[in-house]
Protein backbone atom coordinates (compact mmCIF):
# COMPACT_ATOMS: atom_id res chain seq x y z
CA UNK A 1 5.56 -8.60 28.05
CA UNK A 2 3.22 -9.04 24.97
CA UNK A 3 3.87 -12.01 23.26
CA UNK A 4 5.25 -11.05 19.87
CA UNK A 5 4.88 -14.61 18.09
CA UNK A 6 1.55 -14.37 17.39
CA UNK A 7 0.04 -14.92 14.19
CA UNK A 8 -2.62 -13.06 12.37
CA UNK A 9 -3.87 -13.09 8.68
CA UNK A 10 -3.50 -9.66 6.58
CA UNK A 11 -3.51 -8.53 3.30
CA UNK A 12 -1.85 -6.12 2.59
CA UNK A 13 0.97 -3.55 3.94
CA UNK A 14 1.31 -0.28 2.43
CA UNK A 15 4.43 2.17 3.04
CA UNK A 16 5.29 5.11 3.52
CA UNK A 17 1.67 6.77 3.43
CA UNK A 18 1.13 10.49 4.73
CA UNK A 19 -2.76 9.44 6.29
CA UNK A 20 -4.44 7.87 8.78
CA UNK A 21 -1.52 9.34 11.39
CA UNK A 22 0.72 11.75 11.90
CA UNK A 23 3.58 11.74 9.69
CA UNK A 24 5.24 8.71 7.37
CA UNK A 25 3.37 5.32 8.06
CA UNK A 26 3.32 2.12 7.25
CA UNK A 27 -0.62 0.33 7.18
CA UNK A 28 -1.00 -3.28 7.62
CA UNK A 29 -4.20 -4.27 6.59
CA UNK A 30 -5.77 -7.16 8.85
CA UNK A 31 -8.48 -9.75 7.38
CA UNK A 32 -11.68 -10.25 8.61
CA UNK A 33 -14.58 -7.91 9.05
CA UNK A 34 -18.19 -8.62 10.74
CA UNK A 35 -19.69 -5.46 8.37
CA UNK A 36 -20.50 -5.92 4.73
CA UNK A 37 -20.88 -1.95 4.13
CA UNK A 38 -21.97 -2.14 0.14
CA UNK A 39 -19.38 0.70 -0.49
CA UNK A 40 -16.78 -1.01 0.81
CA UNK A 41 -13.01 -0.08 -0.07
CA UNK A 42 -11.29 -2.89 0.65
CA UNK A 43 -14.09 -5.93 -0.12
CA UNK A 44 -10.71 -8.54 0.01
CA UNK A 45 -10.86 -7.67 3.67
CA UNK A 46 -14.23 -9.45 4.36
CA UNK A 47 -12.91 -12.79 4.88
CA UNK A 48 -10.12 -14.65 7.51
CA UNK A 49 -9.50 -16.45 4.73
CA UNK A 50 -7.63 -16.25 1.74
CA UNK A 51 -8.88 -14.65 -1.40
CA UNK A 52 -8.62 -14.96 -5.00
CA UNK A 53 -8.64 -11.51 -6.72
CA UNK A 54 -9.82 -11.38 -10.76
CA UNK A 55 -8.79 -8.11 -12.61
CA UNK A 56 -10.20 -8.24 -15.96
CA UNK A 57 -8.74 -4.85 -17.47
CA UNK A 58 -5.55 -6.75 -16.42
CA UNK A 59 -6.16 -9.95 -18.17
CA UNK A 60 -4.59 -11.17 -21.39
CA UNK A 61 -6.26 -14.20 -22.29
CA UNK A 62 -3.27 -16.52 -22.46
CA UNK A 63 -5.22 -18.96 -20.37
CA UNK A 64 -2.29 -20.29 -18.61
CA UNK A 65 -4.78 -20.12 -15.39
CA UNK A 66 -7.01 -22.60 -17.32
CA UNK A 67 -4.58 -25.45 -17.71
CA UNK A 68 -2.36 -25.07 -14.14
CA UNK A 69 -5.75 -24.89 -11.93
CA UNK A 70 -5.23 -27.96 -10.08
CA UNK A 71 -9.36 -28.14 -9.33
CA UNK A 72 -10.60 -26.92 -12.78
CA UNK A 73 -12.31 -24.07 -10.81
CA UNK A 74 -11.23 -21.94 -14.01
CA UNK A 75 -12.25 -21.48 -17.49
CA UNK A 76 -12.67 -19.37 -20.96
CA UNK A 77 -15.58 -16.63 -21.36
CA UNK A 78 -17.72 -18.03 -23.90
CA UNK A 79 -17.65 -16.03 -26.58
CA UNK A 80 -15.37 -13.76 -25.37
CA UNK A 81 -12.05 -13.01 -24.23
CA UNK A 82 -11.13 -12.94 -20.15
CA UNK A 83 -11.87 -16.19 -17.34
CA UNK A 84 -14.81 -17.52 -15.44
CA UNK A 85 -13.89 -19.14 -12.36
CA UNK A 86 -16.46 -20.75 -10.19
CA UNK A 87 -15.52 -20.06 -6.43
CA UNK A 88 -17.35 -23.25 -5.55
CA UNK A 89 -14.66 -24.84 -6.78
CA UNK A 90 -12.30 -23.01 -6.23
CA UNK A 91 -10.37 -23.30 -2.63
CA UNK A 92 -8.15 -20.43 -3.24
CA UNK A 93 -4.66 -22.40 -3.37
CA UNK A 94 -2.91 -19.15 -5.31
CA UNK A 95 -1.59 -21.96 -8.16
CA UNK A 96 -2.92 -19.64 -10.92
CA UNK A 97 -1.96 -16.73 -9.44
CA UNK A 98 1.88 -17.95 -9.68
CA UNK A 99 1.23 -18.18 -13.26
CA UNK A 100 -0.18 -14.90 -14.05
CA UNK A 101 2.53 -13.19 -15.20
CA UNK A 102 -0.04 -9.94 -15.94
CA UNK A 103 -1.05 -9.87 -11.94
CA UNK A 104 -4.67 -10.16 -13.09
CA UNK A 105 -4.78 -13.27 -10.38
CA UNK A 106 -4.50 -12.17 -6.83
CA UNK A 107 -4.51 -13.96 -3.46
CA UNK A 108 -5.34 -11.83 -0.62
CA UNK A 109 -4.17 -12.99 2.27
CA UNK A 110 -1.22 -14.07 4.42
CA UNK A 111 -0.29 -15.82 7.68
CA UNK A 112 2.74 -13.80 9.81
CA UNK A 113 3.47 -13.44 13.35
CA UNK A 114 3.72 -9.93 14.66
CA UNK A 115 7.62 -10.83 14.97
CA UNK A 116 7.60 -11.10 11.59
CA UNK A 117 6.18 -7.84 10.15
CA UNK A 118 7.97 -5.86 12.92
CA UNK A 119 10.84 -7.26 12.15
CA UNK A 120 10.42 -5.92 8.22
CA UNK A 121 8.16 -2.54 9.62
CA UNK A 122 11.22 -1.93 11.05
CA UNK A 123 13.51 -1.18 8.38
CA UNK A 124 11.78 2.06 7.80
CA UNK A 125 12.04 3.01 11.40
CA UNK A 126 14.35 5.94 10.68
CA UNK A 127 11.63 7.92 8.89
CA UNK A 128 8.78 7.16 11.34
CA UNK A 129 11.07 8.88 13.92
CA UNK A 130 12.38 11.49 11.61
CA UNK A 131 8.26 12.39 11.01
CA UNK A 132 6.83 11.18 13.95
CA UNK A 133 4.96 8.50 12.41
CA UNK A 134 5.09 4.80 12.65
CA UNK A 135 2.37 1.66 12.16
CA UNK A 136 -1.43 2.18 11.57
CA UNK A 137 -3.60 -0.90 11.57
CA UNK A 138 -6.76 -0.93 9.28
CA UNK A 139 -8.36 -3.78 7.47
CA UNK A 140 -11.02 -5.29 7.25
CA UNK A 141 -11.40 -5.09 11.07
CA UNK A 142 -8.02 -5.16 13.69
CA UNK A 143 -10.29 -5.89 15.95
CA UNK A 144 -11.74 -9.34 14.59
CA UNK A 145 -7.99 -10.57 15.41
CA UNK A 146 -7.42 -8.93 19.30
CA UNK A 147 -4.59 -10.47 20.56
CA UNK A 148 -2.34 -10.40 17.23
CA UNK A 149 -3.65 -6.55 16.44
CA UNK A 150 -2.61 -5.52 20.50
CA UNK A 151 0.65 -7.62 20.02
CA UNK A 152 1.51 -5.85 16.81
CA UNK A 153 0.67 -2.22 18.06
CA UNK A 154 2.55 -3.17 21.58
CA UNK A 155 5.73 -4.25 19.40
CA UNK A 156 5.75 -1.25 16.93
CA UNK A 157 5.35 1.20 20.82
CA UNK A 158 8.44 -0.80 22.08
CA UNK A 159 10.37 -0.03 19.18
CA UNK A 160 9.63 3.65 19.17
CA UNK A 161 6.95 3.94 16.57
CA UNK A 162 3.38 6.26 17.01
CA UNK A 163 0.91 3.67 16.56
CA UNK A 164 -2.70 3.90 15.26
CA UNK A 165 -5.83 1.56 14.75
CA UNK A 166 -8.98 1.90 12.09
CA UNK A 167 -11.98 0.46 13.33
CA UNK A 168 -15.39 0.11 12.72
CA UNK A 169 -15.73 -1.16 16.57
CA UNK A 170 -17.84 -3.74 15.74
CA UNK A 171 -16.21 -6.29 17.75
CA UNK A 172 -16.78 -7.11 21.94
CA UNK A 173 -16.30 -4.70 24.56
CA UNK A 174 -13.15 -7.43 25.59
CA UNK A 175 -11.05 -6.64 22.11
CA UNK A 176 -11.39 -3.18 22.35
CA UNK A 177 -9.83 -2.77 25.34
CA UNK A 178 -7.06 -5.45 24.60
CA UNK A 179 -6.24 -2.77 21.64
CA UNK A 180 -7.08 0.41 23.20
CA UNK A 181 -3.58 0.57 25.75
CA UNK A 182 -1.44 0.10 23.03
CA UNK A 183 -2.71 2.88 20.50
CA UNK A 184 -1.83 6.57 20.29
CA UNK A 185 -4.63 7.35 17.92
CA UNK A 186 -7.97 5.43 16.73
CA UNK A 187 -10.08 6.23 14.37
CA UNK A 188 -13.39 4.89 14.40
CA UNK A 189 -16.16 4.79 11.90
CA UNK A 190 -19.62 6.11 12.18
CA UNK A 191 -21.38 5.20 9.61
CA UNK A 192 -25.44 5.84 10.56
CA UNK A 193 -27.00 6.47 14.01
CA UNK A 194 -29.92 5.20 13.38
CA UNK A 195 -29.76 1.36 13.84
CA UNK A 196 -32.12 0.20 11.63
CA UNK A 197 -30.46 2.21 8.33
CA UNK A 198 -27.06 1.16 9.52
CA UNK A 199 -28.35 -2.43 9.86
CA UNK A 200 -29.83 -2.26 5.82
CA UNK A 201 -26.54 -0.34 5.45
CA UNK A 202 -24.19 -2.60 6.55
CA UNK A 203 -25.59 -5.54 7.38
CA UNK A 204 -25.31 -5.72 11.15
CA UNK A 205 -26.84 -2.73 13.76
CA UNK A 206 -24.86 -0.44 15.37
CA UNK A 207 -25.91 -0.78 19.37
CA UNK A 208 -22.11 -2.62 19.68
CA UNK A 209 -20.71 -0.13 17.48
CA UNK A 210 -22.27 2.87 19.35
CA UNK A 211 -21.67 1.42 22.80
CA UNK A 212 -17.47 0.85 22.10
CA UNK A 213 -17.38 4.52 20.77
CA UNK A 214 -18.75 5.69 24.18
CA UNK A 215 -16.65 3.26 25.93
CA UNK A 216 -13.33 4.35 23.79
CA UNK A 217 -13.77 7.78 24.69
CA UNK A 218 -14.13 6.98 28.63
CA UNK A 219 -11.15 4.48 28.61
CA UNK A 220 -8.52 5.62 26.11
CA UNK A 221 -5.55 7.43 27.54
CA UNK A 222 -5.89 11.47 27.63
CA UNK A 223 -2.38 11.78 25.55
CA UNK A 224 -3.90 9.66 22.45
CA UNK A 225 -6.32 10.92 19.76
CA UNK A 226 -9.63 9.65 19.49
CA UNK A 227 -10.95 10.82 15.82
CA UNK A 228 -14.71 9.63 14.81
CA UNK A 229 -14.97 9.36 10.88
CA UNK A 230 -17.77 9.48 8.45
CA UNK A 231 -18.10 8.16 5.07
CA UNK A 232 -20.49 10.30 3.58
CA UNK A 233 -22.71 8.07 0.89
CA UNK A 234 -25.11 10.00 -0.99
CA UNK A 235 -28.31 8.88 -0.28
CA UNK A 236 -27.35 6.47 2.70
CA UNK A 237 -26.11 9.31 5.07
CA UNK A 238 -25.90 12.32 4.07
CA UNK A 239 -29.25 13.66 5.20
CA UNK A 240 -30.13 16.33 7.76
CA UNK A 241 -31.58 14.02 9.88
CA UNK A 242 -28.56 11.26 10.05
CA UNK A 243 -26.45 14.42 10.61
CA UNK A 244 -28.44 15.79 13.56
CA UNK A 245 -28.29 12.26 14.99
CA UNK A 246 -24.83 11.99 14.91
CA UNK A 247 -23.74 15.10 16.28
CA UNK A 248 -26.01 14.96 19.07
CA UNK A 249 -24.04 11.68 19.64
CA UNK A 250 -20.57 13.08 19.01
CA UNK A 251 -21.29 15.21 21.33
CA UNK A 252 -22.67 13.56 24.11
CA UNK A 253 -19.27 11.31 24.25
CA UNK A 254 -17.10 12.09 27.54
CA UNK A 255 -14.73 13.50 25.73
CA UNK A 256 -14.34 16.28 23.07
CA UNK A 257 -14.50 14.19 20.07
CA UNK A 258 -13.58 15.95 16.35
CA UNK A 259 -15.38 13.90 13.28
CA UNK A 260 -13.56 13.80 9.40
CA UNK A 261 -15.72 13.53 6.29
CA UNK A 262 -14.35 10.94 3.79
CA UNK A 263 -15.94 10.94 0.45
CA UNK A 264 -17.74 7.98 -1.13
CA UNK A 265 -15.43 7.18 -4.17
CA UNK A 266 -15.53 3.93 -6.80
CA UNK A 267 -12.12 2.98 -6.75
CA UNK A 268 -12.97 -0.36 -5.48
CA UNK A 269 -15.29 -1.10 -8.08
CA UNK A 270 -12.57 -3.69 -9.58
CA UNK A 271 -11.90 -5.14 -6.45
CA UNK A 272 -15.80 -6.13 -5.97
CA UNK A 273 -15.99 -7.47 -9.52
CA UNK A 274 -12.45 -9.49 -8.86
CA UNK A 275 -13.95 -11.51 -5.84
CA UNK A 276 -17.70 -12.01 -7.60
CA UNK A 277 -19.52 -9.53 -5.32
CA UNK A 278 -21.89 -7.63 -7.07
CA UNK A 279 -20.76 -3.74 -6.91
CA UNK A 280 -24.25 -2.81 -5.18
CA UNK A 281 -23.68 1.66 -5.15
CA UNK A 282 -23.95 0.81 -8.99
CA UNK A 283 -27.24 -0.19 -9.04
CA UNK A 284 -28.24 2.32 -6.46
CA UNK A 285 -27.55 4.90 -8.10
CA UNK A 286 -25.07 6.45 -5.74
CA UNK A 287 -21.79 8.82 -7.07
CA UNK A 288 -19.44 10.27 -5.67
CA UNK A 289 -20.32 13.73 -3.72
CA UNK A 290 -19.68 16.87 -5.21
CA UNK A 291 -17.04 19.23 -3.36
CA UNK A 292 -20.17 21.73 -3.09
CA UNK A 293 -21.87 18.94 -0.99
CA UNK A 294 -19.20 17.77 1.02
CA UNK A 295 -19.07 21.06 2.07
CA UNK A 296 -22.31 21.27 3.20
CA UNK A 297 -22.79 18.47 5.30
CA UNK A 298 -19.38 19.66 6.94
CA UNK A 299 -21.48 23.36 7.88
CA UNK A 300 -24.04 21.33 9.08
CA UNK A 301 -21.80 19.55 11.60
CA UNK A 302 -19.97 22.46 12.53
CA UNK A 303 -23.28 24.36 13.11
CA UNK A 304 -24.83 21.83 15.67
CA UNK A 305 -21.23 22.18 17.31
CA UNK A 306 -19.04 19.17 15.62
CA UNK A 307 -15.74 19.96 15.12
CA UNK A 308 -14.59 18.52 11.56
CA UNK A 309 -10.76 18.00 10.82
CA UNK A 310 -8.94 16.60 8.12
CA UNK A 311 -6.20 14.12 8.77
């Protein structure tokens, strides 16, 4: 019996989405990621710990921030209207945030025990089994928290739900696996084959990354979905020679594997800016790909063999 009263950090939890799974679906998003891809969606997932969010198109300048922050970690623009706050100082206690009646102050992050969320997953349980949907873990990375990520899927199976995991499978061999038994679909990133460009990429290389794939499709039950997925960054990988690298990959897995094409797009722009991480796709140059293109480097799967889906 999987021991439910286990804590992990997420945060966020979005409802009733129609992706990542079949039918209605709640995500939990789980903190903590070992990849720092420069594109990166959900930047607030980085961390275990908590973060303090900044949205300047939200801010009004009432400066209420300035005079509650217990540490003096915030301050007026010079010269301008909006905050500065210095994140050496800061140690993201969310007093500011309580003040910010605007939401342009954030904290990101949350202790709960998988109890806890099931027990408020739950409440929605009679349109995951009208749809056939249920919980999807993403993040950051489920798999930089094992035992609270298995726990949490295990709980959500027990009560009924379809279950499903996002992962970049940069993690052990060991958390995979603790995750893999409780999931009826994963979807897994690949980013670059080559493990140099996913290492300038990303930050970290992708012999771990490349290895769990391989092992996922050996080890995951025959009933549950395994689905590979591709951001496709113009200029990073999107080139005939990353694609030819990855399909031959794809399909040299045990298992039929299909791959879906997800779009570079800049709606975490803000979110980069909020935490004081430069927004680096900015000053590379790289926008989002044209329909026309996406297309393309979908016929060039399809004609080495992949099979591309959309979920």
């Amino acid at each position: 019996m999987m021991d439910l009263s286990v804590k992990g950090t997420i945060y966020n939890i979005q409802r009733y989405s129609v992706h990542d799974g079949p039918g209605i679906r709640t995500i939990v998003f789980i903190k903590g990621c070992p990849l720092r891809c420069k594109w990166c969606s959900n930047p607030e997932g980085f961390f275990a710990e908590k973060d303090l969010i900044y949205f300047r198109n939200l801010c009004k300048s009432c400066l209420d921030c300035v005079l509650k922050c217990p540490h003096g970690a915030i301050s007026q623009v010079k010269n301008g209207e909006g905050i500065d706050i210095d994140r050496g100082i800061c140690v993201r206690c969310g007093t500011c945030a309580g003040f910010c009646y605007f939401e342009a102050l954030r904290i990101a992050g949350r202790e709960a025990s998988a109890q806890e969320l099931l027990d408020d997953i739950a409440k929605d349980l009679v349109f995951y089994k009208r749809s056939g949907g249920g919980l999807t873990e993403s993040g950051g990375e489920p798999l930089s928290q094992p035992e609270f990520s298995a726990a949490l899927l295990a709980g959500a199976r027990a009560l009924g739900m379809n279950t499903a995991v996002e992962t970049s499978c940069c993690a052990p061999a060991g958390a995979l696996r603790q995750v893999l038994p409780h999931a009826d679909n994963v979807f897994i990133d690949l980013k670059l084959y080559d493990s140099q460009r996913h290492q300038k990429a990303t930050g970290v290389d992708n012999s771990q990354i490349l290895s769990n794939i391989r092992l996922a499709a050996e080890e995951l039950a025959e009933s549950a979905a395994l689905i590979l997925r591709m951001p496709v960054i113009p200029t990073v990988n999107d080139d005939v020679e990353n694609i030819r690298q990855s399909a031959g990959f794809i399909l040299s897995l045990s298992r039929v594997v299909p791959l879906e094409l997800l779009p570079y797009h800049e709606f975490a722009k803000s979110k980069h800016l909020g935490l004081g991480i430069k927004y680096e796709p900015e000053s590379m140059g790289i926008v989002p790909p044209s329909k026309e293109s996406m297309e393309q480097v979908a016929d060039t799967f399809r004609r080495l063999g992949v099979i591309i889906i959309n979920t």
